[in-house]
Protein backbone atom coordinates (compact mmCIF):
# COMPACT_ATOMS: atom_id res chain seq x y z
CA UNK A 1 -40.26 -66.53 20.60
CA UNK A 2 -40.34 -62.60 21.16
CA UNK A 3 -36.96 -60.27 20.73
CA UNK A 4 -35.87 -58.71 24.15
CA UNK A 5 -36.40 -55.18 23.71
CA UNK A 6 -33.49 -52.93 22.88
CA UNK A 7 -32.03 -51.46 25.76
CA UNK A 8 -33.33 -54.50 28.33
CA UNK A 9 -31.47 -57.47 29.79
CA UNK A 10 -33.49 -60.51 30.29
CA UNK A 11 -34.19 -61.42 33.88
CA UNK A 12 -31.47 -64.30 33.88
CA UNK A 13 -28.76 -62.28 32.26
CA UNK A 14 -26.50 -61.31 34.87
CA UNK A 15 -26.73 -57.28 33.87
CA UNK A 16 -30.44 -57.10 34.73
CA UNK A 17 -29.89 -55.85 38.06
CA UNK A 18 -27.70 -53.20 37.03
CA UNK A 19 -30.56 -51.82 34.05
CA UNK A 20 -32.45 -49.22 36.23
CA UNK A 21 -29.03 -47.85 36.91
CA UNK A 22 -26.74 -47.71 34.19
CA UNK A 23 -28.91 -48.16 31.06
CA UNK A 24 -26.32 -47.12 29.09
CA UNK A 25 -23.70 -50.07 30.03
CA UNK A 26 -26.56 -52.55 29.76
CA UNK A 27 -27.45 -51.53 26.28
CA UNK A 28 -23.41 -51.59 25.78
CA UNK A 29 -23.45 -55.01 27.02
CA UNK A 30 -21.01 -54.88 29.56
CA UNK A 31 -18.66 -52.04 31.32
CA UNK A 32 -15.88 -52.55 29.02
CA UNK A 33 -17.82 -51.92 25.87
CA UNK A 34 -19.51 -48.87 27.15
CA UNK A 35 -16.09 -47.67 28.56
CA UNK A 36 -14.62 -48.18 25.20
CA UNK A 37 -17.35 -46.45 23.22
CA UNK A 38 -17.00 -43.61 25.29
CA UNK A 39 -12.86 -43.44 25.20
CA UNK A 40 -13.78 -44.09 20.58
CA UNK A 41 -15.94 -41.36 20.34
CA UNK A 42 -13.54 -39.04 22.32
CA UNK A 43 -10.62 -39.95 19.76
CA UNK A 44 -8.37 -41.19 23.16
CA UNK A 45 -6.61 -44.15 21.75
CA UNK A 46 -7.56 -46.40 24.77
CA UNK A 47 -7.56 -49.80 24.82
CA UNK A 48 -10.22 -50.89 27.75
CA UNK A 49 -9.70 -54.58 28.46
CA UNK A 50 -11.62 -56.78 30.27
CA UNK A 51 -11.10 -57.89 34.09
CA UNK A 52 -9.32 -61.23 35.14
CA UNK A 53 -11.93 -61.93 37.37
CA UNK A 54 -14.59 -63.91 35.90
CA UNK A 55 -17.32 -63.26 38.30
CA UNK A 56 -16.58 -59.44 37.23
CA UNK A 57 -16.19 -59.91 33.38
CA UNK A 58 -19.22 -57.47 32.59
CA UNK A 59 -19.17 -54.68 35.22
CA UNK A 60 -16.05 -54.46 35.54
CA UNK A 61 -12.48 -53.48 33.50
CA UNK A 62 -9.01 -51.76 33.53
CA UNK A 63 -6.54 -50.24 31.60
CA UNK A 64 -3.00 -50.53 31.64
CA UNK A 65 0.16 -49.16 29.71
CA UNK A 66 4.18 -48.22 30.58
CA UNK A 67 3.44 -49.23 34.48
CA UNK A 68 0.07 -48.00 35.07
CA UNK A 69 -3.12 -49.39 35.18
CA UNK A 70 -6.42 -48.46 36.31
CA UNK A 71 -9.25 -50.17 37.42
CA UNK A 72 -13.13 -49.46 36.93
CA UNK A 73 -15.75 -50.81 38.56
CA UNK A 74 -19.89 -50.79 38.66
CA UNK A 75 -21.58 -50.00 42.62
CA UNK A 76 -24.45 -52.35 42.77
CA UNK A 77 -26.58 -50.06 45.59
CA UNK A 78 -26.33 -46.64 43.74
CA UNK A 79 -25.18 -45.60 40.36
CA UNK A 80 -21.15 -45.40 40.87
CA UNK A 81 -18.27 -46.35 38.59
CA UNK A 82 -15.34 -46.85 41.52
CA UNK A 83 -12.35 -46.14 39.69
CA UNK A 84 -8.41 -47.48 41.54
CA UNK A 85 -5.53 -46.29 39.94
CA UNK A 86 -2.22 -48.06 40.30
CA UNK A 87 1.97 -47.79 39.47
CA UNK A 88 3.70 -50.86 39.55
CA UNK A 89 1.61 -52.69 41.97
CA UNK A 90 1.01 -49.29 44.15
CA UNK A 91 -2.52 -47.90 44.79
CA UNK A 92 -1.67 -44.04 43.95
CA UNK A 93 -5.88 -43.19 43.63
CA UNK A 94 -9.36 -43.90 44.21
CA UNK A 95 -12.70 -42.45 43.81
CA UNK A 96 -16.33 -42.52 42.76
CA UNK A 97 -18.39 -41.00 39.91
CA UNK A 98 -21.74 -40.89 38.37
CA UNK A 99 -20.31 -40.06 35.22
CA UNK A 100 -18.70 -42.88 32.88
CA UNK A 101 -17.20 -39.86 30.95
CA UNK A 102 -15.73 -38.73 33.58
CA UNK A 103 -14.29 -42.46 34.13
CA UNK A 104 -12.81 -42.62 30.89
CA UNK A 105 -11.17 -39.22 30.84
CA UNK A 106 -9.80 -40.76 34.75
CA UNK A 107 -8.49 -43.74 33.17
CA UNK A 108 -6.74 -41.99 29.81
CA UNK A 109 -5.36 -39.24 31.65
CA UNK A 110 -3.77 -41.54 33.89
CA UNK A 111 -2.27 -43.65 31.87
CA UNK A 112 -0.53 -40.55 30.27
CA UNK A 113 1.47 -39.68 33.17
CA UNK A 114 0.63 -36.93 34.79
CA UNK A 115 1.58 -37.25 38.13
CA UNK A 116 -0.54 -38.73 41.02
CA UNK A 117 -1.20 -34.81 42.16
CA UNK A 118 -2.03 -33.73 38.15
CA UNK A 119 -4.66 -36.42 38.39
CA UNK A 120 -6.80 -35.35 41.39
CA UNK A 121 -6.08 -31.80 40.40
CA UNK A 122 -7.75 -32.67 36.95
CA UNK A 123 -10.68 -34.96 38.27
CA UNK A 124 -11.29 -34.37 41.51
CA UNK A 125 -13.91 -37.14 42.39
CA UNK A 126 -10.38 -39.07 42.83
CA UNK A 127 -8.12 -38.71 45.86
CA UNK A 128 -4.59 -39.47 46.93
CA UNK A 129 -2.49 -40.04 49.54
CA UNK A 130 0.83 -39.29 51.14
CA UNK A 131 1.94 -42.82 50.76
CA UNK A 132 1.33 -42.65 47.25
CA UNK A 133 3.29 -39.47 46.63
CA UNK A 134 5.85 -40.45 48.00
CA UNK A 135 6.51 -43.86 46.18
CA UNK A 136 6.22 -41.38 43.27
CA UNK A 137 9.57 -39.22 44.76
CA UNK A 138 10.84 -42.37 45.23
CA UNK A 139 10.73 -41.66 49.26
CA UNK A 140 8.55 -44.51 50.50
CA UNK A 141 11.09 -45.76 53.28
CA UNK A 142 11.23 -43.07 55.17
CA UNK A 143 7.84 -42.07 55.10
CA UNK A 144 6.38 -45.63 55.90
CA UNK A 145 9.03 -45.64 58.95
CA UNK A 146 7.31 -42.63 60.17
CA UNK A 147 4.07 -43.88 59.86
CA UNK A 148 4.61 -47.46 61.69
CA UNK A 149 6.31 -45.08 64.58
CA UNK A 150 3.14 -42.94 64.65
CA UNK A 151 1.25 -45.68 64.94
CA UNK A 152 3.02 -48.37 67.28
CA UNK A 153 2.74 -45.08 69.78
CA UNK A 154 -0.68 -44.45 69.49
CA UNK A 155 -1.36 -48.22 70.47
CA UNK A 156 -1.44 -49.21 73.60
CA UNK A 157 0.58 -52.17 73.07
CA UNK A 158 3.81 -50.37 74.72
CA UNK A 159 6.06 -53.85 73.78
CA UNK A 160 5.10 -52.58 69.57
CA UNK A 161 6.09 -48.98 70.44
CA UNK A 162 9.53 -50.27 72.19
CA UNK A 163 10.29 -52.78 68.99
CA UNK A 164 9.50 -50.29 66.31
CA UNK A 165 11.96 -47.68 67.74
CA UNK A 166 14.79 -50.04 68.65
CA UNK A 167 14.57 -51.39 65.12
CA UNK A 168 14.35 -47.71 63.60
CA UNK A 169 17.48 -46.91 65.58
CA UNK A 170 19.33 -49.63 63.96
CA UNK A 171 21.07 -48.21 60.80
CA UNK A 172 20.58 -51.71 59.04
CA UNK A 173 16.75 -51.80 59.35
CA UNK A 174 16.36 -48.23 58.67
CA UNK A 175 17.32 -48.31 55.07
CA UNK A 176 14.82 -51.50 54.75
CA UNK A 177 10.80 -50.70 54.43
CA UNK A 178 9.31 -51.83 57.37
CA UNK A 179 5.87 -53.18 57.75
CA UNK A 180 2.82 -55.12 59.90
CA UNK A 181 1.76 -58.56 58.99
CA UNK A 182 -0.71 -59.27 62.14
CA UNK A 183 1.68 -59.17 65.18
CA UNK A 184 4.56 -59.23 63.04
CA UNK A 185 7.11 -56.07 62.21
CA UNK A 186 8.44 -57.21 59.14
CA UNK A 187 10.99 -55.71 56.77
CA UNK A 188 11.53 -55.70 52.92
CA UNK A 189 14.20 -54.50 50.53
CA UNK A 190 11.64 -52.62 48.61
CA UNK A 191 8.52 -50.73 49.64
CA UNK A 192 6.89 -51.72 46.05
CA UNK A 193 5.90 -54.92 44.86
CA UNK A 194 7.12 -57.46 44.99
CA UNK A 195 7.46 -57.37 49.10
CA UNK A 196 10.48 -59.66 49.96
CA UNK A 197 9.34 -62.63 52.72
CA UNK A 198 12.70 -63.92 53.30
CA UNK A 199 14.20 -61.09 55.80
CA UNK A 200 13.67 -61.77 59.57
CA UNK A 201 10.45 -60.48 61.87
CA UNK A 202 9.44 -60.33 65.11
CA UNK A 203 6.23 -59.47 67.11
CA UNK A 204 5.61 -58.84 70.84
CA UNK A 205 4.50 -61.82 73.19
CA UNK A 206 1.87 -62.12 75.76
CA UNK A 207 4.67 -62.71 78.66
CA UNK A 208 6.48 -59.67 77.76
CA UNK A 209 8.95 -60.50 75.48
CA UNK A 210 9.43 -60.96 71.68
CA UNK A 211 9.58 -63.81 69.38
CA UNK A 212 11.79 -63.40 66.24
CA UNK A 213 10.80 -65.47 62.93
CA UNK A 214 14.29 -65.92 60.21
CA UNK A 215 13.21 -67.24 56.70
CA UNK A 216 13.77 -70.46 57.42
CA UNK A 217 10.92 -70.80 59.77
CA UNK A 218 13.02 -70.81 63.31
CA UNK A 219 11.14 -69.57 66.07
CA UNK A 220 13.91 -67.48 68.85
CA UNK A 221 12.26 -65.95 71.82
CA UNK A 222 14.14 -62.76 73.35
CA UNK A 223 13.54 -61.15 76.96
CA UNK A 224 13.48 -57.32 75.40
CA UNK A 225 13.08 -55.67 72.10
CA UNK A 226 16.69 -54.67 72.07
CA UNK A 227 17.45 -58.22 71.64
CA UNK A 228 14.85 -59.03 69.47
CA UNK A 229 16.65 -56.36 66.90
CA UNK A 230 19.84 -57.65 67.47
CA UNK A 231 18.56 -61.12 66.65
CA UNK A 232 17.05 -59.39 63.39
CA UNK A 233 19.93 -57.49 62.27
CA UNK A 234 22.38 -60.75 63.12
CA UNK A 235 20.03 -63.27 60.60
CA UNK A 236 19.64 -60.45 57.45
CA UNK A 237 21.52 -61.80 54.64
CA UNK A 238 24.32 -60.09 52.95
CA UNK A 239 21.86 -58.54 50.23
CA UNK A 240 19.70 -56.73 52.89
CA UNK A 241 19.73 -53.35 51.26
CA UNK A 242 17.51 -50.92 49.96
CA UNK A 243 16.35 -51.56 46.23
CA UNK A 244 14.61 -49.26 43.84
């Protein structure tokens, strides 16, 4: 039987597509060897692991240490290595790159802690957002509030617009991170993971009024979204408060 040349993945083995474009991570074997042989050689200390995903195992991997974790990931339709970084659950940064140096420098800078804006400012083939920013100035509430107001008025769904802003008047839901789930405004004690299900929600009906949903799966339908909120604020449980 003849040797597979060095370099070459046999027509079966699931890295053959990907040998015309990354040669490199073929010849590695799979995207956390190459990623690791990379972070070795530049004396980083990094620990690459492999992906949970199964169907993933060999283009894919991550990274992870004191909260933060990163994610790397092979295109299959160009040569790209789409890199997500992460705090606590939180998406902070994404982008694309050509270069798997570049990748691993992404991944070990992150994981040192430089700030979601120190990152981008250092490899720029990632971006941010102000969402992310935010979570890091520990000012997600208020800034996701603003957002689902900008939003519900841009729609023309006029019931949203009224339920968003008679629930952002309400001192009790303001503190709370609000969110969409469909129809649904829903609220949470945190704006990280984990997202808390058990706090009341409520979402605008065809007829023109409101349906509000408590946690233990009761169905209330209001004429207006003032008392929609009331019904909200009246079925939040003691513990309804903000949490870090």
């Amino acid at each position: 039987m003849s040797e597979q040349p060095a370099g070459d993945a046999a027509p079966n083995d699931p890295m053959h597509e990907y040998l015309t474009l990354y040669p490199e991570v073929v010849r590695a074997g799979s995207l956390q060897n190459a990623l690791q042989a990379v972070a070795d050689r530049a004396g980083y200390g990094l620990t690459v692991e492999l992906t949970s995903a199964p169907g993933w195992r060999q283009v894919a991997a991550r990274v992870e240490a004191g909260g933060h974790s990163a994610n790397a990931l092979m295109a299959q339709s160009k040569r790209s290595f789409i890199v997500d970084c992460w705090t606590n659950g939180v998406a902070m940064a994404t982008g694309s790159t050509p270069d798997l140096s570049a990748v691993v420098g992404a991944l070990h800078s992150w994981l040192q802690d430089p700030g979601v804006r120190g990152l981008v400012a250092q490899w720029p083939f990632l971006r941010t957002w102000e969402l992310a920013e935010a979570h890091e100035r520990g000012e997600a509430i208020p800034v996701r509030w603003r957002q689902l107001r900008e939003a519900a008025a841009r729609k023309p769904d006029t019931a949203l617009h009224e339920l968003v802003e008679a629930a952002f008047e309400q001192e009790r839901l303001r503190v709370l991170s609000p969110g969409q789930s469909m129809c649904w405004v829903t609220f949470s004690r945190r704006a990280a993971p984990p997202i808390c299900h058990d706090l009341p929600a409520a979402m605008p009906l065809r007829n023109g009024g409101y349906q509000v949903r408590f946690s233990d799966g009761r169905l209330q339908e209001v004429d207006s979204a003032a008392e929609a909120v009331a019904a909200i604020v009246a079925g939040l449980p003691d513990d309804a408060v903000a949490q870090p």
